[in-house]
PDB file of N, CA and C in Angstrom:
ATOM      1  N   UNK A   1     -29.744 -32.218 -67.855  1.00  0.00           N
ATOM      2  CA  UNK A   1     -28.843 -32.061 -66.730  1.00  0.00           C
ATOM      3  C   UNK A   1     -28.778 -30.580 -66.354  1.00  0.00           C
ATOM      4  N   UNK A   2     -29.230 -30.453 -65.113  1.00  0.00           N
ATOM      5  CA  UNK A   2     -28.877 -29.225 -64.321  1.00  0.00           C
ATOM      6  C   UNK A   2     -27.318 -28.828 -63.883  1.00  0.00           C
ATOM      7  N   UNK A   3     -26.815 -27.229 -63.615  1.00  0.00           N
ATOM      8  CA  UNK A   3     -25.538 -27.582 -63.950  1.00  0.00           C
ATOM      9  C   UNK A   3     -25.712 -25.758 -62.303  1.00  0.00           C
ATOM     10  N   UNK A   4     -25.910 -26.854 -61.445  1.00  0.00           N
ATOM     11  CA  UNK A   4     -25.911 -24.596 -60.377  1.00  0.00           C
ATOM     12  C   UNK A   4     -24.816 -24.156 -60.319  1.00  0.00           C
ATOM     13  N   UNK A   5     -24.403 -23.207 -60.476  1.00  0.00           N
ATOM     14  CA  UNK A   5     -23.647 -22.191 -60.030  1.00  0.00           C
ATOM     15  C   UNK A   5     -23.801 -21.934 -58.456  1.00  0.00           C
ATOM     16  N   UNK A   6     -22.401 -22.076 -58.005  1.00  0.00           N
ATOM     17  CA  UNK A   6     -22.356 -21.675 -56.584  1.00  0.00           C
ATOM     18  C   UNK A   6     -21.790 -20.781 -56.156  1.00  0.00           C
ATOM     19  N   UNK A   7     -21.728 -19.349 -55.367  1.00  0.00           N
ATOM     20  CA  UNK A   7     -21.438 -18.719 -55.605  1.00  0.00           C
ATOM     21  C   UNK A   7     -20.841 -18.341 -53.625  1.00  0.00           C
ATOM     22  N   UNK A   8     -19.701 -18.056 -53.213  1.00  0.00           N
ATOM     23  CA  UNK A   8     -18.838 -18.114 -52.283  1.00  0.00           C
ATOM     24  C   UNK A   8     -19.828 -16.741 -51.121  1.00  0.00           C
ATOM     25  N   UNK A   9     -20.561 -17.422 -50.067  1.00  0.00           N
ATOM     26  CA  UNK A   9     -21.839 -16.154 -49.379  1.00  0.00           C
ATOM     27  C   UNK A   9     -20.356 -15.390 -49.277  1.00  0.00           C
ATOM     28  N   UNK A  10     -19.472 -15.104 -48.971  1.00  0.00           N
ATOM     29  CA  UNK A  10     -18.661 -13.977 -48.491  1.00  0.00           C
ATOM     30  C   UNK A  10     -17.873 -13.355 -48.952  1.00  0.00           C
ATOM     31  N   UNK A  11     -17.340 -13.497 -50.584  1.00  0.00           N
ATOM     32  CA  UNK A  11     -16.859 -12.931 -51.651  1.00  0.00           C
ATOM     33  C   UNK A  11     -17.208 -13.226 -52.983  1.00  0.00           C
ATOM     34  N   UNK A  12     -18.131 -13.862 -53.020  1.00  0.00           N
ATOM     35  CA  UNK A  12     -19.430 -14.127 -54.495  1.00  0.00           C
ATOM     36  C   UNK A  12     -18.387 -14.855 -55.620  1.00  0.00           C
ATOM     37  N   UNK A  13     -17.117 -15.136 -55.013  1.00  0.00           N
ATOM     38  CA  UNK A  13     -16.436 -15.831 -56.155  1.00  0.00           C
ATOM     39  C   UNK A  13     -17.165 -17.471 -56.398  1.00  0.00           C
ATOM     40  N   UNK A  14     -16.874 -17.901 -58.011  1.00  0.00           N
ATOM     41  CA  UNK A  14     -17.264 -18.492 -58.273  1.00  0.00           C
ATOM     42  C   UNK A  14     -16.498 -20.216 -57.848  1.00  0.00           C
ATOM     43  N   UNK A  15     -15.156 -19.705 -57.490  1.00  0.00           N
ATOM     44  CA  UNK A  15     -14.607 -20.869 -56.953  1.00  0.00           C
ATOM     45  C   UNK A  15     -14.298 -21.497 -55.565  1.00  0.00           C
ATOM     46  N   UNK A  16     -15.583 -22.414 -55.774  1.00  0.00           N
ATOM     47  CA  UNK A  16     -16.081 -22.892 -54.731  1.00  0.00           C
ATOM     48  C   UNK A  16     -16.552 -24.623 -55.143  1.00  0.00           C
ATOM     49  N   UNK A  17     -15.482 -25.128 -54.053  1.00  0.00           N
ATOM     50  CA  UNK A  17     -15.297 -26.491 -54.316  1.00  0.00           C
ATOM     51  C   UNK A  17     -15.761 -27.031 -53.231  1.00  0.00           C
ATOM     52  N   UNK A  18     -16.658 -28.663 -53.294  1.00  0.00           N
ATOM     53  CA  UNK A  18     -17.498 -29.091 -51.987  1.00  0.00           C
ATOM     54  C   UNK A  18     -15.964 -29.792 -50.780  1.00  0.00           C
ATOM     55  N   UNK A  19     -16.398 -29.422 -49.635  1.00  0.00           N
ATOM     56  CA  UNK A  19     -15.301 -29.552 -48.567  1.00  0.00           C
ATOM     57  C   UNK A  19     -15.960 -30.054 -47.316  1.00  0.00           C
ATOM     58  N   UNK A  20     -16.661 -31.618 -47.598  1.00  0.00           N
ATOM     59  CA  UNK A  20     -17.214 -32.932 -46.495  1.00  0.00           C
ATOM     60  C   UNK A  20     -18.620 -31.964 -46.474  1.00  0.00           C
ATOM     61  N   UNK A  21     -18.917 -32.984 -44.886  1.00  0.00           N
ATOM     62  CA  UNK A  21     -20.254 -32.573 -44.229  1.00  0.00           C
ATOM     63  C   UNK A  21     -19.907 -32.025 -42.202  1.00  0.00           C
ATOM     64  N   UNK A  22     -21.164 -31.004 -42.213  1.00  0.00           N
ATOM     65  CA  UNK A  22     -21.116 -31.040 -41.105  1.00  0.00           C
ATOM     66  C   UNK A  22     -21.338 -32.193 -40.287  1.00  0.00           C
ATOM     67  N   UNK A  23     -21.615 -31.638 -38.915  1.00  0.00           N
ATOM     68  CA  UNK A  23     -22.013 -32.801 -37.434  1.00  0.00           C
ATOM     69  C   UNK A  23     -23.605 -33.042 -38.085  1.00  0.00           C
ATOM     70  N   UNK A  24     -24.117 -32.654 -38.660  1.00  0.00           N
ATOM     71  CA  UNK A  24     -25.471 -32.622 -39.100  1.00  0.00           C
ATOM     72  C   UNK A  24     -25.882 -33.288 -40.429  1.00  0.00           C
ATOM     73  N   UNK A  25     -24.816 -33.853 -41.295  1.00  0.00           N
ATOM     74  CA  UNK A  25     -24.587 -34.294 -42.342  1.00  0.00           C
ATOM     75  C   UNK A  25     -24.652 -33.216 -43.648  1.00  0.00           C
ATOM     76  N   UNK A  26     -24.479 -32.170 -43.187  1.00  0.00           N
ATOM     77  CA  UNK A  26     -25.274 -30.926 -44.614  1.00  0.00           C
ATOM     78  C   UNK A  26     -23.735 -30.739 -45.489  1.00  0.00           C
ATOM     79  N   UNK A  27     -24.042 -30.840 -46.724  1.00  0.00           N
ATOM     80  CA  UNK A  27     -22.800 -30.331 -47.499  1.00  0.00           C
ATOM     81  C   UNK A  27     -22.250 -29.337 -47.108  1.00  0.00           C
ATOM     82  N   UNK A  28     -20.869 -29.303 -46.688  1.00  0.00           N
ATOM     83  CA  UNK A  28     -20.279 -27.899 -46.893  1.00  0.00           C
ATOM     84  C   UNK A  28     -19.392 -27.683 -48.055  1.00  0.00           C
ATOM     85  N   UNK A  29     -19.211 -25.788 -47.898  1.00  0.00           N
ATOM     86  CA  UNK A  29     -18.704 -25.909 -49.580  1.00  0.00           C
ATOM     87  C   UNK A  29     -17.605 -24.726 -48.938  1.00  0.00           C
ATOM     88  N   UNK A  30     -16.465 -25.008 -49.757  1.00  0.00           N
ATOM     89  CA  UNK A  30     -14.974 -24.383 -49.029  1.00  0.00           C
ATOM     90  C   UNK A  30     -14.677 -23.092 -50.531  1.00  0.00           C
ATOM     91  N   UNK A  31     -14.188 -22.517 -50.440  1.00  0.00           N
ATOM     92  CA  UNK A  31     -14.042 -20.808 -51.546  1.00  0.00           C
ATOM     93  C   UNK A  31     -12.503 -21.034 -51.161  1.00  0.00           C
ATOM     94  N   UNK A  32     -11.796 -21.008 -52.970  1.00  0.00           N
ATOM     95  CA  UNK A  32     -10.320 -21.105 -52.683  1.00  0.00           C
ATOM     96  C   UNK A  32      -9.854 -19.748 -52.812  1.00  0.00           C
ATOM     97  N   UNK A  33     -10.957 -18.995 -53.566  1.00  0.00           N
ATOM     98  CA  UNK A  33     -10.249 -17.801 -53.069  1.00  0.00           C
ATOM     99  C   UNK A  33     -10.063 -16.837 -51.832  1.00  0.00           C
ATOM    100  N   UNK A  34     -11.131 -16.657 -50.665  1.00  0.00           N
ATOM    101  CA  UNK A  34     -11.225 -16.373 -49.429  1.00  0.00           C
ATOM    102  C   UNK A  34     -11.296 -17.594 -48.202  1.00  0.00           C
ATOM    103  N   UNK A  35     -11.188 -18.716 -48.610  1.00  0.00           N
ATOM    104  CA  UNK A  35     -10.819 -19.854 -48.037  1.00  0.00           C
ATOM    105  C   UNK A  35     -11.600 -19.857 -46.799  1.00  0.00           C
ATOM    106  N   UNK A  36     -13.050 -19.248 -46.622  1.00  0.00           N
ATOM    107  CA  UNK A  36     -13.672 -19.736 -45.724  1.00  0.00           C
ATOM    108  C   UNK A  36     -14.974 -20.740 -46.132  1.00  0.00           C
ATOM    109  N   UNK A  37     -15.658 -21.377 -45.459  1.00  0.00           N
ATOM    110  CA  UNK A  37     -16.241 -22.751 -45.512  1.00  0.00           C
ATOM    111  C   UNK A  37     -18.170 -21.870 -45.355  1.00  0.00           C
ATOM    112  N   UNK A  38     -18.770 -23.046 -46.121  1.00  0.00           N
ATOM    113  CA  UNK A  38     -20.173 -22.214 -45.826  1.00  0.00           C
ATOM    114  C   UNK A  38     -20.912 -23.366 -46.406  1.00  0.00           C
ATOM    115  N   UNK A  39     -22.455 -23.404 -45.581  1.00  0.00           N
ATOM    116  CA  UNK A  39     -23.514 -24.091 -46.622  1.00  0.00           C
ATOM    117  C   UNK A  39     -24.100 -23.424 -48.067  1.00  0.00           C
ATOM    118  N   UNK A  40     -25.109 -24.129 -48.210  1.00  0.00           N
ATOM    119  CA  UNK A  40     -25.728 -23.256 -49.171  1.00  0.00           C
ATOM    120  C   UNK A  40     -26.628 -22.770 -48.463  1.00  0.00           C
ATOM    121  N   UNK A  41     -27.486 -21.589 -49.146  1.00  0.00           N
ATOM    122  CA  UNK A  41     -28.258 -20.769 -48.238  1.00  0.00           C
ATOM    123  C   UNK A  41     -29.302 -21.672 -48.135  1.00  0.00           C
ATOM    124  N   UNK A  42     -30.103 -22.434 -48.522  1.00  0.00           N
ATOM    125  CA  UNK A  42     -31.354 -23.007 -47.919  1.00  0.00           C
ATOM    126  C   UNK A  42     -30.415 -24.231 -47.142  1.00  0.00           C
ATOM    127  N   UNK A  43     -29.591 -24.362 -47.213  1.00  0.00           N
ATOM    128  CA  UNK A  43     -29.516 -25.280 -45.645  1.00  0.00           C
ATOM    129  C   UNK A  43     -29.218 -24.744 -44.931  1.00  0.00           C
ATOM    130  N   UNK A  44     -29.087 -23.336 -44.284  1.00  0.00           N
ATOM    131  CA  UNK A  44     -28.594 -23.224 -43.058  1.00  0.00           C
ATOM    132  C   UNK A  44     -30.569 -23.058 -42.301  1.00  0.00           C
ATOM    133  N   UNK A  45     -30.512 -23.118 -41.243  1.00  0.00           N
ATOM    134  CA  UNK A  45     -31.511 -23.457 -40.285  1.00  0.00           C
ATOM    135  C   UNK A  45     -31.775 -22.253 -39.222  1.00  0.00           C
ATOM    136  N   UNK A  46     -31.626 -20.740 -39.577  1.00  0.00           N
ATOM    137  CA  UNK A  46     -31.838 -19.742 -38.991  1.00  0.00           C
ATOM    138  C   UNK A  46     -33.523 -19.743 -39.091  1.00  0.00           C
ATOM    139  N   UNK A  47     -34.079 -19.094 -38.005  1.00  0.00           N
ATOM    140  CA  UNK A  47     -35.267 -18.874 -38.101  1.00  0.00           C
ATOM    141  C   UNK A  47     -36.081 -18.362 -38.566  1.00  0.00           C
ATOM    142  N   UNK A  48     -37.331 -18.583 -39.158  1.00  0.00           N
ATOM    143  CA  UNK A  48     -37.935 -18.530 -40.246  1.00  0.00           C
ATOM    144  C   UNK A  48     -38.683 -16.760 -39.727  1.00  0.00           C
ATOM    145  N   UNK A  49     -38.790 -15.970 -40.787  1.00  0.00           N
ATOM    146  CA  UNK A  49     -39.163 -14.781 -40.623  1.00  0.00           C
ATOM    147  C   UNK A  49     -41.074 -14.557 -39.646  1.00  0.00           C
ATOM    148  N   UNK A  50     -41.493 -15.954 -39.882  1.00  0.00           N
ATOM    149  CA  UNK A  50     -42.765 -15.875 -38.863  1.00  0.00           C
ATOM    150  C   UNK A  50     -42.786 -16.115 -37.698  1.00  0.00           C
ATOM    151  N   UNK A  51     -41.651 -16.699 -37.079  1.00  0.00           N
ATOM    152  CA  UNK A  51     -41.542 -17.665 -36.255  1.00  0.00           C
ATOM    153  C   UNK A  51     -40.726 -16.052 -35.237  1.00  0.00           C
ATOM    154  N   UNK A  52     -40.008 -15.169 -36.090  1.00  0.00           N
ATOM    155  CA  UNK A  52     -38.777 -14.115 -35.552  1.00  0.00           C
ATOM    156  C   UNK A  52     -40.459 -12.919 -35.473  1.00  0.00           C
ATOM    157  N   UNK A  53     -41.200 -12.542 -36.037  1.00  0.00           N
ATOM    158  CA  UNK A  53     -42.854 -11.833 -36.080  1.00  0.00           C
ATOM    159  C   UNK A  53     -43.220 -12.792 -34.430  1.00  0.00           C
ATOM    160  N   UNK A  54     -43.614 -13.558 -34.595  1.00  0.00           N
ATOM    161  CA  UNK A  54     -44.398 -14.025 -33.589  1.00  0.00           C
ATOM    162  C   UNK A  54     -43.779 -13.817 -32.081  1.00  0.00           C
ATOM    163  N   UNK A  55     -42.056 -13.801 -31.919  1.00  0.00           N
ATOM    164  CA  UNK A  55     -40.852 -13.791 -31.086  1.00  0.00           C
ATOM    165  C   UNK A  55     -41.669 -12.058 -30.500  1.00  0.00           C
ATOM    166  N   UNK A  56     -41.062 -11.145 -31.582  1.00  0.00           N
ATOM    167  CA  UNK A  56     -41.249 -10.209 -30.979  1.00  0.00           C
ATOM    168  C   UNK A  56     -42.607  -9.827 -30.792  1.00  0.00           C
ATOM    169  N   UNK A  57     -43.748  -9.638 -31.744  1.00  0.00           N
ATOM    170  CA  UNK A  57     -44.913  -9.354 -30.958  1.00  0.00           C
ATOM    171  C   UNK A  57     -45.270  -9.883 -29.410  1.00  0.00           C
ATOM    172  N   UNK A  58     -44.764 -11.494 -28.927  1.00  0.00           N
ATOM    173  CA  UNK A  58     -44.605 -11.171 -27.482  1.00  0.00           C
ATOM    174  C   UNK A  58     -44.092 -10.520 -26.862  1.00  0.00           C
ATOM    175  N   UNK A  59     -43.190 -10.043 -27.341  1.00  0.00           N
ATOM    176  CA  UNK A  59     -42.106  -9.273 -26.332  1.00  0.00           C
ATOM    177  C   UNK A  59     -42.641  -8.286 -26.510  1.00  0.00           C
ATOM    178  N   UNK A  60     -43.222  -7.440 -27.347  1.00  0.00           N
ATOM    179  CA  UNK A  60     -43.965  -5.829 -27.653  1.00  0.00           C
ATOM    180  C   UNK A  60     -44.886  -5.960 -26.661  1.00  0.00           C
ATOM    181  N   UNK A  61     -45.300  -7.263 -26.069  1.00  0.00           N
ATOM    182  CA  UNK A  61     -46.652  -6.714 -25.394  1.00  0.00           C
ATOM    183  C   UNK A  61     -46.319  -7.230 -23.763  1.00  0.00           C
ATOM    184  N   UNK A  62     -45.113  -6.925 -23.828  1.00  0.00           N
ATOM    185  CA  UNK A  62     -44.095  -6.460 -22.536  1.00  0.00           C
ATOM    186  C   UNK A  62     -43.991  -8.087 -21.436  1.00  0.00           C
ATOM    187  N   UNK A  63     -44.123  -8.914 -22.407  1.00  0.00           N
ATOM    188  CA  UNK A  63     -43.786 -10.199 -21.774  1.00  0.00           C
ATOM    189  C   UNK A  63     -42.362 -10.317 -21.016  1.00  0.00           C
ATOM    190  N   UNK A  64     -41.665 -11.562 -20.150  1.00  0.00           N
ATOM    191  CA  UNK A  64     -40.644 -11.554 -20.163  1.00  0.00           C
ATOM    192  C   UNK A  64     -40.431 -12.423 -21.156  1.00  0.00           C
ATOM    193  N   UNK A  65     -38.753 -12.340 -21.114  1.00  0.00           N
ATOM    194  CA  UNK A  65     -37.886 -13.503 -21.875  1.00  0.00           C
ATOM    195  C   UNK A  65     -38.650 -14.904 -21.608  1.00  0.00           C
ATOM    196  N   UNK A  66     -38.414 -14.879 -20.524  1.00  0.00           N
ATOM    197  CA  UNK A  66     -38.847 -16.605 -19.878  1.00  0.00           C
ATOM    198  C   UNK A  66     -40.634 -16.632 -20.533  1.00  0.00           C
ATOM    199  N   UNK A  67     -41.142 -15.443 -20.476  1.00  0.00           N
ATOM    200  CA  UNK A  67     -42.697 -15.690 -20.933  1.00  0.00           C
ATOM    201  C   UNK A  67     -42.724 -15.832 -22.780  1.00  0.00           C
ATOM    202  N   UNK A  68     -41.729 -15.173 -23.241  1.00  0.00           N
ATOM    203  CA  UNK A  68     -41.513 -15.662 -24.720  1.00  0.00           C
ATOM    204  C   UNK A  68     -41.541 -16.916 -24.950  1.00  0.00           C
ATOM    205  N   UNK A  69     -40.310 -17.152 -24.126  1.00  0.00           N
ATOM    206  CA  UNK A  69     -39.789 -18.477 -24.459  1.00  0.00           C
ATOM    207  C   UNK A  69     -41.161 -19.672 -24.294  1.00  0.00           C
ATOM    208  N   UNK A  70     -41.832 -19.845 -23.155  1.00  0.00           N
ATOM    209  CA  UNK A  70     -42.874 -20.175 -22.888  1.00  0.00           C
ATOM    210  C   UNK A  70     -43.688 -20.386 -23.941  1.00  0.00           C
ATOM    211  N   UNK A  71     -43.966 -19.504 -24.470  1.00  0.00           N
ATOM    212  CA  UNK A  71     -45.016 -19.180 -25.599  1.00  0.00           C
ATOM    213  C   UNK A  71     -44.402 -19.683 -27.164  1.00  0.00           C
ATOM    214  N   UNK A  72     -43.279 -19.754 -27.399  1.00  0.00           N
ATOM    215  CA  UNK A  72     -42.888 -20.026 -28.725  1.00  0.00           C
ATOM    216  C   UNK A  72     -42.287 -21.296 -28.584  1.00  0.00           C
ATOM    217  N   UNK A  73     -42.117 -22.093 -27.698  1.00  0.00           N
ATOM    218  CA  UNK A  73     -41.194 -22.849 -26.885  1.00  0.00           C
ATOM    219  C   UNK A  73     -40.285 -23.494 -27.285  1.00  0.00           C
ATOM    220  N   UNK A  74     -38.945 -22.703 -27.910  1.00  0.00           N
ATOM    221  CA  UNK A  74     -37.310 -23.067 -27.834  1.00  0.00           C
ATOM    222  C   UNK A  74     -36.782 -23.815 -26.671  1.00  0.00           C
ATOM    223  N   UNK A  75     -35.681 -24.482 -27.423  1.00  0.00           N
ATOM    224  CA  UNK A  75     -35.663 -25.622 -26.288  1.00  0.00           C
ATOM    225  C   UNK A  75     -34.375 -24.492 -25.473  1.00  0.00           C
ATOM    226  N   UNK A  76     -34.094 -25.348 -24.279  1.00  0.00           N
ATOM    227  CA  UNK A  76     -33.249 -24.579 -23.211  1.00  0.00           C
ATOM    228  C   UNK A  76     -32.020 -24.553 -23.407  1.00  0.00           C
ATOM    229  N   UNK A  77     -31.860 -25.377 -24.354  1.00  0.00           N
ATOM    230  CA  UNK A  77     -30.300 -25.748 -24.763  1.00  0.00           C
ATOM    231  C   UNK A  77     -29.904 -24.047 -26.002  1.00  0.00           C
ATOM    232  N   UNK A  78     -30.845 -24.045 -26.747  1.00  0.00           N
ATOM    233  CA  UNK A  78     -30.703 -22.990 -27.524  1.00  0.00           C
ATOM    234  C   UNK A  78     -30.906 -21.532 -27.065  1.00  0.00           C
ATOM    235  N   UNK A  79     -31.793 -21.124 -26.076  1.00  0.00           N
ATOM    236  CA  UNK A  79     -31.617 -20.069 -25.171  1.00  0.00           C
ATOM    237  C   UNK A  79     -30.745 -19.952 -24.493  1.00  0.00           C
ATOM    238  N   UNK A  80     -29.764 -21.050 -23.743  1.00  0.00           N
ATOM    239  CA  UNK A  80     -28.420 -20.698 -23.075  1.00  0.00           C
ATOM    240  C   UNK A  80     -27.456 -20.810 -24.233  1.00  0.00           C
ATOM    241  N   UNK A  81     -27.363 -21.503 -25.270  1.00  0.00           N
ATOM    242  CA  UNK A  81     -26.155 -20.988 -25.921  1.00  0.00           C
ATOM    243  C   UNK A  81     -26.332 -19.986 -26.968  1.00  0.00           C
ATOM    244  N   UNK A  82     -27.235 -19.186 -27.397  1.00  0.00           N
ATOM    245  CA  UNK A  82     -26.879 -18.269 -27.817  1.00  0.00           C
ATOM    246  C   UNK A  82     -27.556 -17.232 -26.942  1.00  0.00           C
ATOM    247  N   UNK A  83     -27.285 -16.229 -26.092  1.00  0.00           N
ATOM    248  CA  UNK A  83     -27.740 -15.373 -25.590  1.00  0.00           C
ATOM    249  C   UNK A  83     -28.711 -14.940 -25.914  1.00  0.00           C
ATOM    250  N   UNK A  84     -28.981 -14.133 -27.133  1.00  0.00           N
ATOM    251  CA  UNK A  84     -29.720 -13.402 -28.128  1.00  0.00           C
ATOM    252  C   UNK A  84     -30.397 -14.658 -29.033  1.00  0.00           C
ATOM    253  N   UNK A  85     -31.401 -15.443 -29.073  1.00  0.00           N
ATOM    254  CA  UNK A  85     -31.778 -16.444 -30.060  1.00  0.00           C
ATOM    255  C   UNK A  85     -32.455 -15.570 -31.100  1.00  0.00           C
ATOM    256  N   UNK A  86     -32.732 -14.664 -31.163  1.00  0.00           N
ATOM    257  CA  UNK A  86     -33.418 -14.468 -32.238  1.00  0.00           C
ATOM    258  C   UNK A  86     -32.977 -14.172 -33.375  1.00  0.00           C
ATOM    259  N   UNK A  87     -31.247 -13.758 -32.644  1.00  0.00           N
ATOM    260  CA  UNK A  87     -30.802 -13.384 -34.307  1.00  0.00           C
ATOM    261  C   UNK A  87     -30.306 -14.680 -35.318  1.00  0.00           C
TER     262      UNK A  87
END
C-alpha cells in the first residue's frame, strides 16, 4: 500500500483534506490551514511547455495573434476568455 503525501500548492501544509470534484470531475483537495481549494499538480491542464515553444516561436517570426492562433489552433472559446492564453 502506497500512502502520498499531499502537500497544500499555497502554504505546503500538510493538512489537506479531499473537498468533492470539479465541473470536470477532477479531485479537489481543500488546506484547513489556509483554507483555499486546489488540484493536484498533474491534474491541472495548463499548457504543456512545447506546445507554449511552438506559441512563441510564431510570434518571434512576427506573425499576428490571429496567425498564431491559426497555426497552433486553440479553440475560440479559449482565446476570448482568457486574454493572454499562453499563460
Amino acid at each position: 500500500m502506497v500512502i502520498e503525501i499531499l502537500l497544500c500548492r499555497h502554504c505546503q501544509s500538510q493538512n489537506v483534506i479531499k473537498h468533492g470534484r470539479d465541473k470536470r470531475g477532477v479531485q479537489r483537495f481543500r488546506c484547513h490551514d489556509c483554507r483555499r481549494t486546489f488540484h493536484k499538480p498533474e491534474d491541472d491542464r495548463s499548457y504543456t511547455a512545447d506546445f507554449r515553444a511552438q506559441v512563441l516561436a510564431a510570434y518571434q517570426e512576427r506573425a499576428s495573434m490571429r496567425g498564431v492562433c491559426r497555426e497552433v489552433n486553440p479553440s475560440v472559446h479559449t482565446r476570448v476568455r482568457n486574454g493572454c492564453w499562453l499563460t
